[in-house]
PDB file of N, CA and C in Angstrom:
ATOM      1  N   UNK A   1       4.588 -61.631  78.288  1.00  0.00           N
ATOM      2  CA  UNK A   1       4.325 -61.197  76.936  1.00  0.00           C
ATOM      3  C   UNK A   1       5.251 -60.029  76.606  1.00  0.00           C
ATOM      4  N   UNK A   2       6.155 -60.234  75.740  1.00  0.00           N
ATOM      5  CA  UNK A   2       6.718 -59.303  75.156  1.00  0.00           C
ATOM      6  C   UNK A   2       6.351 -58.144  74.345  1.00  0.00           C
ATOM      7  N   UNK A   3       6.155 -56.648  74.948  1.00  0.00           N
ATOM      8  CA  UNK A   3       5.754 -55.649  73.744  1.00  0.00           C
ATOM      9  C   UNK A   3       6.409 -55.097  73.306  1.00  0.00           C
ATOM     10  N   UNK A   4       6.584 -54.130  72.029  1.00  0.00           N
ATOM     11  CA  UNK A   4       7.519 -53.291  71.397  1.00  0.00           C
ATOM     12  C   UNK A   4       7.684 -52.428  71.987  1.00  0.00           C
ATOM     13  N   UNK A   5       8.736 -51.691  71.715  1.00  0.00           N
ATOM     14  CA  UNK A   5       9.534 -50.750  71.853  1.00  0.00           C
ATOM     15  C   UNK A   5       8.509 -49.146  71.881  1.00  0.00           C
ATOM     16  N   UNK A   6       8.191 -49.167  70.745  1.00  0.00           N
ATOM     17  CA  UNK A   6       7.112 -48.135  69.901  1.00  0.00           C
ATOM     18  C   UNK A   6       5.957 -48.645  69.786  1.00  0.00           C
ATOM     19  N   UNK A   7       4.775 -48.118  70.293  1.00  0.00           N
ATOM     20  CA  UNK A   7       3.359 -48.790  69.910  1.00  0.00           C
ATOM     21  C   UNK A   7       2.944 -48.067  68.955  1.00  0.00           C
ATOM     22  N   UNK A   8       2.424 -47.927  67.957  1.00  0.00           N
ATOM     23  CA  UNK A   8       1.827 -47.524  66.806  1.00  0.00           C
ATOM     24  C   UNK A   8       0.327 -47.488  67.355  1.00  0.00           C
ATOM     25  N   UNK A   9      -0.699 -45.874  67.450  1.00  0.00           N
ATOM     26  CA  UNK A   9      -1.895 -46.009  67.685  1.00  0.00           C
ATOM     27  C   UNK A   9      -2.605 -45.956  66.602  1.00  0.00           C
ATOM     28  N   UNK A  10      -2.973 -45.699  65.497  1.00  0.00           N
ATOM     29  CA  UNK A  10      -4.078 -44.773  64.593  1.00  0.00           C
ATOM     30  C   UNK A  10      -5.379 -44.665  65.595  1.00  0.00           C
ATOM     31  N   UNK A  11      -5.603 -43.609  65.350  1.00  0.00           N
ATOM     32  CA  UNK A  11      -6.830 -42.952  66.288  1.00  0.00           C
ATOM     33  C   UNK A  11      -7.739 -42.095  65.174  1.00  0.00           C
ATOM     34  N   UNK A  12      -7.582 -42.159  63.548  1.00  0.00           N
ATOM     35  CA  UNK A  12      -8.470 -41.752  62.448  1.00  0.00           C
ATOM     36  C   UNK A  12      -9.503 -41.823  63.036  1.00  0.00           C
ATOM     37  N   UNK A  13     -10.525 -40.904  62.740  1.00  0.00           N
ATOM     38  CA  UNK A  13     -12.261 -41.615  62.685  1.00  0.00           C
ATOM     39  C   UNK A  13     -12.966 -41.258  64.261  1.00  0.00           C
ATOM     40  N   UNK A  14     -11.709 -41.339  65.064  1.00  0.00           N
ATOM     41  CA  UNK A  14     -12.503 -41.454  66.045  1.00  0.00           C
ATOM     42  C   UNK A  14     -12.319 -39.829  66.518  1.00  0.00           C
ATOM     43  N   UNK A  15     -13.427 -39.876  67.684  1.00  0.00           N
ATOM     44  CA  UNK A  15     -13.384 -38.079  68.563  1.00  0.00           C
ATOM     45  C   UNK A  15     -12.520 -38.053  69.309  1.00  0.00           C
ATOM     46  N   UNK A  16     -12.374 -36.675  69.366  1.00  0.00           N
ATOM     47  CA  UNK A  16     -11.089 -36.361  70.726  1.00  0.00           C
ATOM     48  C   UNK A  16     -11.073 -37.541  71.509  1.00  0.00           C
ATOM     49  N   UNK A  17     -12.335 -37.304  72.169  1.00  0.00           N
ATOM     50  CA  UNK A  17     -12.655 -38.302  73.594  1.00  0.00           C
ATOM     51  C   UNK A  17     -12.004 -39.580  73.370  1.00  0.00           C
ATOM     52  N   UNK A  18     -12.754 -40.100  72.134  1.00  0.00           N
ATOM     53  CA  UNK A  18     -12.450 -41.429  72.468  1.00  0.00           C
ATOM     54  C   UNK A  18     -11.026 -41.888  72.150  1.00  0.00           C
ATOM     55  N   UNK A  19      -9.906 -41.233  71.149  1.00  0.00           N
ATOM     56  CA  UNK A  19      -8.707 -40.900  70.750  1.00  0.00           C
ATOM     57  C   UNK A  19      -7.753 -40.894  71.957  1.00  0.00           C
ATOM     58  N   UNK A  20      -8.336 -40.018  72.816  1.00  0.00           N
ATOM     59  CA  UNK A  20      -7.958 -39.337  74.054  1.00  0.00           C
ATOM     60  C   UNK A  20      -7.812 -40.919  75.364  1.00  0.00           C
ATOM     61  N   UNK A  21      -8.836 -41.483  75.296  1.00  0.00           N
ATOM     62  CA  UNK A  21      -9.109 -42.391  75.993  1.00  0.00           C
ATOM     63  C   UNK A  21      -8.796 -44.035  75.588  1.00  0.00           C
ATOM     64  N   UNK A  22      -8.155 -43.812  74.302  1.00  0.00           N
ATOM     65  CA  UNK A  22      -8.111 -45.122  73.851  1.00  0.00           C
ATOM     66  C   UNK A  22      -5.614 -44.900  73.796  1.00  0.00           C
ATOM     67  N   UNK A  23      -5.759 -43.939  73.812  1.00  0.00           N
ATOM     68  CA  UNK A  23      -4.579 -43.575  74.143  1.00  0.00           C
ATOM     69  C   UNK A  23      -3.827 -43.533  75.143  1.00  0.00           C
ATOM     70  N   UNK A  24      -4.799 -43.089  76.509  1.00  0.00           N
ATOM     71  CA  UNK A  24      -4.469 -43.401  78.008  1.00  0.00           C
ATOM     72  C   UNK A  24      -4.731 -44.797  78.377  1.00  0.00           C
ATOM     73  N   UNK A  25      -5.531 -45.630  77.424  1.00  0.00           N
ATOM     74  CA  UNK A  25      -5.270 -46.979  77.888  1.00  0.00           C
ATOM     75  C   UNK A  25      -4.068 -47.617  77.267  1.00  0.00           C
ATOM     76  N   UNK A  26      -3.506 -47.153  76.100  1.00  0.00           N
ATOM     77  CA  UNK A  26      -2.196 -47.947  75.782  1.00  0.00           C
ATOM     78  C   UNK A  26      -1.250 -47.551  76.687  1.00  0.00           C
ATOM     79  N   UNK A  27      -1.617 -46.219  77.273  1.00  0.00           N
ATOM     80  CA  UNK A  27      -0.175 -45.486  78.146  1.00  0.00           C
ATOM     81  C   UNK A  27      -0.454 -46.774  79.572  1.00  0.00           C
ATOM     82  N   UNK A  28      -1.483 -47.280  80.436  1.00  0.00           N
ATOM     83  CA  UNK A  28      -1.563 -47.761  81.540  1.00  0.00           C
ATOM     84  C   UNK A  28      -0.956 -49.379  81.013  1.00  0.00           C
ATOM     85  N   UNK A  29      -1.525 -49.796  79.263  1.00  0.00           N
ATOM     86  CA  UNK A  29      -0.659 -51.068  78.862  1.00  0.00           C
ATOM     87  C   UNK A  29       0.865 -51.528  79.123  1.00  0.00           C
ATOM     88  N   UNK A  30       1.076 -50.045  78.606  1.00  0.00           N
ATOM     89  CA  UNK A  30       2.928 -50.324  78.253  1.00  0.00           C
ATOM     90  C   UNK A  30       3.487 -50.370  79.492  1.00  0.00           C
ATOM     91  N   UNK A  31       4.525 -51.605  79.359  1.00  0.00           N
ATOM     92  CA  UNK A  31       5.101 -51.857  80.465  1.00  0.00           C
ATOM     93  C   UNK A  31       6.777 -51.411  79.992  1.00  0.00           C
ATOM     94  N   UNK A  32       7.774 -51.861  81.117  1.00  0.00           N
ATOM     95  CA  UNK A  32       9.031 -51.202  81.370  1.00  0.00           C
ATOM     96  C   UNK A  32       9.790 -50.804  79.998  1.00  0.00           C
ATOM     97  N   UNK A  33       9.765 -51.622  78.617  1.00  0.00           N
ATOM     98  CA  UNK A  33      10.243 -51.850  77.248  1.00  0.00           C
ATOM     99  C   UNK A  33       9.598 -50.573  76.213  1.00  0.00           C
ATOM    100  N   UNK A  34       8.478 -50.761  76.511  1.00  0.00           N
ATOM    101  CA  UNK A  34       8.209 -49.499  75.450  1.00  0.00           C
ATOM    102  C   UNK A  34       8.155 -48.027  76.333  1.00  0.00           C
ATOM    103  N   UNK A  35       8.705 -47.902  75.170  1.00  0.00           N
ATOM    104  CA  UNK A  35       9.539 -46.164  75.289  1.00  0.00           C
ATOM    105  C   UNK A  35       8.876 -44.884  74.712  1.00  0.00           C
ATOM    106  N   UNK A  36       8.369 -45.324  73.626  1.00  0.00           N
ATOM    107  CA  UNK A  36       7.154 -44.141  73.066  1.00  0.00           C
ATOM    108  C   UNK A  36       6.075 -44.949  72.253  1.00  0.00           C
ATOM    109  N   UNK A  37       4.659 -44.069  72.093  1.00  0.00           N
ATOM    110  CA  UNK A  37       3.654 -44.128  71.614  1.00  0.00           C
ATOM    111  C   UNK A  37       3.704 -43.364  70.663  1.00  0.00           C
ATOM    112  N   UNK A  38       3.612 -44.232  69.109  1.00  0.00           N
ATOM    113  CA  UNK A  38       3.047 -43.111  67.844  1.00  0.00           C
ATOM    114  C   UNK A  38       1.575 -43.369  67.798  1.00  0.00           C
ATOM    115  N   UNK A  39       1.192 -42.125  67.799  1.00  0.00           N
ATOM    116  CA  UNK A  39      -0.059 -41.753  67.609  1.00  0.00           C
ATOM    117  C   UNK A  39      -0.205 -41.097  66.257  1.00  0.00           C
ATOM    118  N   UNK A  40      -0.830 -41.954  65.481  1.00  0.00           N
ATOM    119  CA  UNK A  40      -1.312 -41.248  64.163  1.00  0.00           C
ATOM    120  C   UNK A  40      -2.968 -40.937  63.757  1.00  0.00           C
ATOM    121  N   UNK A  41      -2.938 -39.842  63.987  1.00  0.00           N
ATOM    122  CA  UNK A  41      -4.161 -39.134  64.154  1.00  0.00           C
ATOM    123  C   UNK A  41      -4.605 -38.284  62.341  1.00  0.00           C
ATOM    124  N   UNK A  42      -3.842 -37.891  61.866  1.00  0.00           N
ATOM    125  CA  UNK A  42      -4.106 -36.837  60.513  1.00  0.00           C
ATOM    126  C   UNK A  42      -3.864 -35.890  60.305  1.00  0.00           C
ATOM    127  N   UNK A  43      -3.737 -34.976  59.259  1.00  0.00           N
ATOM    128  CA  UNK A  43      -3.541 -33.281  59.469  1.00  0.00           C
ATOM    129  C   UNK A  43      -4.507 -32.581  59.789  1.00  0.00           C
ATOM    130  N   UNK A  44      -5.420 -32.510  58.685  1.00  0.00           N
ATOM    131  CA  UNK A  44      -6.798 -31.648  58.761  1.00  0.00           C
ATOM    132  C   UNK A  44      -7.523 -31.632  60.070  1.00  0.00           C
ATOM    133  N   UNK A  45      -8.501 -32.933  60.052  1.00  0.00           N
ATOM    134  CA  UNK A  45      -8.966 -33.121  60.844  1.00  0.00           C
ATOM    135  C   UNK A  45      -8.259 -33.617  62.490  1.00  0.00           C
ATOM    136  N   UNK A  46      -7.405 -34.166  62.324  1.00  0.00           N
ATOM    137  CA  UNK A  46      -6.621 -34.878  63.453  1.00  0.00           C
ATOM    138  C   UNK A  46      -5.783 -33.595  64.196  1.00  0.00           C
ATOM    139  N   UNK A  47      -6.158 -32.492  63.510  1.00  0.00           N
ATOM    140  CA  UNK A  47      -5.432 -31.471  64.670  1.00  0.00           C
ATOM    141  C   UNK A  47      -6.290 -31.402  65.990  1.00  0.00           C
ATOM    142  N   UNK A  48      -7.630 -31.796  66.105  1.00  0.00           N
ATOM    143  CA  UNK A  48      -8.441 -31.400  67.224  1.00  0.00           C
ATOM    144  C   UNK A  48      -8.054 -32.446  68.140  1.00  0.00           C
ATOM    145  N   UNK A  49      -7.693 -33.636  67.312  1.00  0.00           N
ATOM    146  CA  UNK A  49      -6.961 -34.709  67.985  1.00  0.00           C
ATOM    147  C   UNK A  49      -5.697 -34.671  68.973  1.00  0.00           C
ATOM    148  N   UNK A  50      -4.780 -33.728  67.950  1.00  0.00           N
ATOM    149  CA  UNK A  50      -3.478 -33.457  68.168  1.00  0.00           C
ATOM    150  C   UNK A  50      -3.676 -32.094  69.452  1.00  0.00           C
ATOM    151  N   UNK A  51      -4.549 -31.726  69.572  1.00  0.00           N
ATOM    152  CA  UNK A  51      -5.050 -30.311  70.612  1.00  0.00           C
ATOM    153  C   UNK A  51      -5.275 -31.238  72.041  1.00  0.00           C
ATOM    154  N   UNK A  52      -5.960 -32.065  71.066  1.00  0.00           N
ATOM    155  CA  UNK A  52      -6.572 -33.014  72.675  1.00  0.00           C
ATOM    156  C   UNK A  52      -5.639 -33.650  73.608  1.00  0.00           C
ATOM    157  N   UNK A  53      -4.720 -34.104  72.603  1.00  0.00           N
ATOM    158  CA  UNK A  53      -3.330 -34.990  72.889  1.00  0.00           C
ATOM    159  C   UNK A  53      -2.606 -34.023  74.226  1.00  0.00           C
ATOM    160  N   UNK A  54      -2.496 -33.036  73.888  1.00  0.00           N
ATOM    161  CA  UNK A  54      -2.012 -31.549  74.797  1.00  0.00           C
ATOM    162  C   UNK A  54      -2.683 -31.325  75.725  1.00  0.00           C
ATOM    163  N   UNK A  55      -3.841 -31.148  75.706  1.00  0.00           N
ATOM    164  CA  UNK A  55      -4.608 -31.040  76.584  1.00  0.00           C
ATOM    165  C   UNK A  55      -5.079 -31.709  78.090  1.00  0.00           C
ATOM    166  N   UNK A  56      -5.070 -32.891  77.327  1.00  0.00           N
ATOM    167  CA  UNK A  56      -5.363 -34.086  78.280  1.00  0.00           C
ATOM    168  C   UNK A  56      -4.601 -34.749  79.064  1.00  0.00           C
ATOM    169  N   UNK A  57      -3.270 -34.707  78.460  1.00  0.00           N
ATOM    170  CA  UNK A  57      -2.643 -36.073  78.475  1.00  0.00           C
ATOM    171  C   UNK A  57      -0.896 -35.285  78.998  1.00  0.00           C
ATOM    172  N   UNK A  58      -0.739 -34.061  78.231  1.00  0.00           N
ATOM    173  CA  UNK A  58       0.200 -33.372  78.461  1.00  0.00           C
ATOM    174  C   UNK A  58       0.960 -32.374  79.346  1.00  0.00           C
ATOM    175  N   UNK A  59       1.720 -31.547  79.416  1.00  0.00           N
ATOM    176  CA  UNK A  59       2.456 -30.901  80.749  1.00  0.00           C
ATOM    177  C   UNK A  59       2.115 -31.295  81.908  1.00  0.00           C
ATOM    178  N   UNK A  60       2.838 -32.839  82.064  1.00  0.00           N
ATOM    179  CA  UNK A  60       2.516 -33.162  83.140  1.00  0.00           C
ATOM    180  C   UNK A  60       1.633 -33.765  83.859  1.00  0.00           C
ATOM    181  N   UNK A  61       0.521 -33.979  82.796  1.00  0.00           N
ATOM    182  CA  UNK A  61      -0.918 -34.226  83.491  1.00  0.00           C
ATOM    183  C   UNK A  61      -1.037 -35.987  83.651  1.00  0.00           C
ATOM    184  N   UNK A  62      -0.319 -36.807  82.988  1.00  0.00           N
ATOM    185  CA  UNK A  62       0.179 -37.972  82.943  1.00  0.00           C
ATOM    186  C   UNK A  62       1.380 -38.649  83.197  1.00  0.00           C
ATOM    187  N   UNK A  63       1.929 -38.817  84.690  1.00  0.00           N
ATOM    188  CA  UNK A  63       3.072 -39.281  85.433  1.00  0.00           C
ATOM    189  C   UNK A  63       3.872 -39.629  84.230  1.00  0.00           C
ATOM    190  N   UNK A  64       3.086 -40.613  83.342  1.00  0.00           N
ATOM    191  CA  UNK A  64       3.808 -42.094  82.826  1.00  0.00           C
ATOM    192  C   UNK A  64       4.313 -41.352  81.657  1.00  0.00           C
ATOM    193  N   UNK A  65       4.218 -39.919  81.185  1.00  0.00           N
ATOM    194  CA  UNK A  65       4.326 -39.684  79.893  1.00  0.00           C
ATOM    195  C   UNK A  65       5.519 -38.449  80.103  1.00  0.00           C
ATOM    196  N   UNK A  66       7.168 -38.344  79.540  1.00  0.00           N
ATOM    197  CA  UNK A  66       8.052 -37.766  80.230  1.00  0.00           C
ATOM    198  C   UNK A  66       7.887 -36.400  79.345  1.00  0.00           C
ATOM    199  N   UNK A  67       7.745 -37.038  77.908  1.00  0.00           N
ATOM    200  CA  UNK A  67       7.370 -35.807  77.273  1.00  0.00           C
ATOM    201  C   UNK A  67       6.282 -35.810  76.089  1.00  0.00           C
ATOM    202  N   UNK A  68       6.148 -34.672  74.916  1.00  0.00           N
ATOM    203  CA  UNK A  68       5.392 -34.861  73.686  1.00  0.00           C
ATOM    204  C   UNK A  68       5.863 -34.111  72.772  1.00  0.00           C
ATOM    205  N   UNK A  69       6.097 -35.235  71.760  1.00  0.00           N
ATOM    206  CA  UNK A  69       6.582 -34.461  70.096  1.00  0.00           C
ATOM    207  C   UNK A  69       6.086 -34.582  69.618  1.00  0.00           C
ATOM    208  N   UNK A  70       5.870 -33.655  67.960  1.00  0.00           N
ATOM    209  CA  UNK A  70       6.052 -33.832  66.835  1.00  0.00           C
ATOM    210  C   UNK A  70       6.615 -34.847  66.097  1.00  0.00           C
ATOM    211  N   UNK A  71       5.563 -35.925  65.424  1.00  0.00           N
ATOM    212  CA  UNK A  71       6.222 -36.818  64.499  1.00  0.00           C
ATOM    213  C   UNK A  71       7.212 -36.848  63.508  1.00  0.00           C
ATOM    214  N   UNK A  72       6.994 -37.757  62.356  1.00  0.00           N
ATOM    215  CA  UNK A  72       7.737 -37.410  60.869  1.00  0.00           C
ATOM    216  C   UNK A  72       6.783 -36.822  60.470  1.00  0.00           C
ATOM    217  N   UNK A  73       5.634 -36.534  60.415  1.00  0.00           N
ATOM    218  CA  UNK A  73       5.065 -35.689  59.884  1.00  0.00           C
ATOM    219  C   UNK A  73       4.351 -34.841  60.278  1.00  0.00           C
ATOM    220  N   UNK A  74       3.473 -33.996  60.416  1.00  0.00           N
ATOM    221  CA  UNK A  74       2.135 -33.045  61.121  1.00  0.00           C
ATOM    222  C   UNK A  74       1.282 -33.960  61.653  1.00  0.00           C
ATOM    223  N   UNK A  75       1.202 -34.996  60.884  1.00  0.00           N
ATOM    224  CA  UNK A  75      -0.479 -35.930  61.195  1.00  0.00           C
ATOM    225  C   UNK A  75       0.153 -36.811  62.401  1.00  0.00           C
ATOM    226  N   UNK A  76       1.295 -36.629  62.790  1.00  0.00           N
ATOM    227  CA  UNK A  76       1.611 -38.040  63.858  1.00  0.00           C
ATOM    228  C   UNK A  76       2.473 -36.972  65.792  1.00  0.00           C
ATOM    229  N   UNK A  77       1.819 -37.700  66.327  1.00  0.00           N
ATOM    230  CA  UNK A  77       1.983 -37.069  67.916  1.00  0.00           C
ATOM    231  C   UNK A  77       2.770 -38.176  68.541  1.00  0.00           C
ATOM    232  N   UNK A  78       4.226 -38.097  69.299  1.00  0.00           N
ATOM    233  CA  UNK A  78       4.855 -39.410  69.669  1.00  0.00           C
ATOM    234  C   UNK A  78       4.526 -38.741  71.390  1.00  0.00           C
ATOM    235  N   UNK A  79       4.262 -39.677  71.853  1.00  0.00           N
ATOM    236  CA  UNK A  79       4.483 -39.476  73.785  1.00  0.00           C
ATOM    237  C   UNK A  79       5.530 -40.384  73.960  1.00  0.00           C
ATOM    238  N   UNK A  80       6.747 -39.642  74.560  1.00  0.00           N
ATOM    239  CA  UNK A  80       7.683 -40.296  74.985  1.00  0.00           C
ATOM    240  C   UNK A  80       7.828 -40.521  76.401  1.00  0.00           C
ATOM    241  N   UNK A  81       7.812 -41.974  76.847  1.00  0.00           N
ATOM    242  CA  UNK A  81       7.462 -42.390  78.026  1.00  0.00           C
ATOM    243  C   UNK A  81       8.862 -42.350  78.479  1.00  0.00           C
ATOM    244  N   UNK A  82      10.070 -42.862  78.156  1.00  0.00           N
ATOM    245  CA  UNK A  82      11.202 -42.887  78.557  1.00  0.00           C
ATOM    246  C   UNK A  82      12.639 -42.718  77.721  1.00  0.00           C
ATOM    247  N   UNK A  83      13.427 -42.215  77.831  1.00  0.00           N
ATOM    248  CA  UNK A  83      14.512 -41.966  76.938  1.00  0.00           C
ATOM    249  C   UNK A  83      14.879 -43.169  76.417  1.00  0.00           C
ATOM    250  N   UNK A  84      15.719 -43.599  75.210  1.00  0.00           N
ATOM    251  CA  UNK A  84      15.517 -44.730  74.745  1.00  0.00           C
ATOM    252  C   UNK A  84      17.180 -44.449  74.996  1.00  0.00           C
TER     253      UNK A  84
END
């Protein structure tokens, strides 16, 4: 099965946790081809999201994940799994 390049998450609506956890399962999905995860989470509210994203998942704390940016906008978190 062929996947993209970029996975597109929206994680709206939902809590850290489950944001958090529905995110580390796309990271264990993606195989050798995809290169980053957009995560679109929101501004307002999706910063606790965007905290969690750091928290959890970030400096290191996830082999599979090389780094973490800033989207095109505030509301979006990319994990870059591998240089493209």
């Amino acid at each position: 099965m062929l996947q993209t390049p970029i996975i597109e998450l929206d994680v709206h609506g939902l809590t850290v946790e489950q944001a958090v956890a529905r995110i580390e399962n796309e990271i264990k999905k993606a195989n050798a081809s995809t290169y980053r995860i957009k995560v679109i989470h929101g501004f307002h509210r999706g910063n606790h999201i965007q905290r969690g994203i750091y928290r959890e998942i970030g400096h290191g704390l996830n082999p599979k994940v090389l780094r973490i940016t800033g989207g095109d906008n505030p509301g979006i978190t990319e994990l870059i799994l591998r240089e493209y």
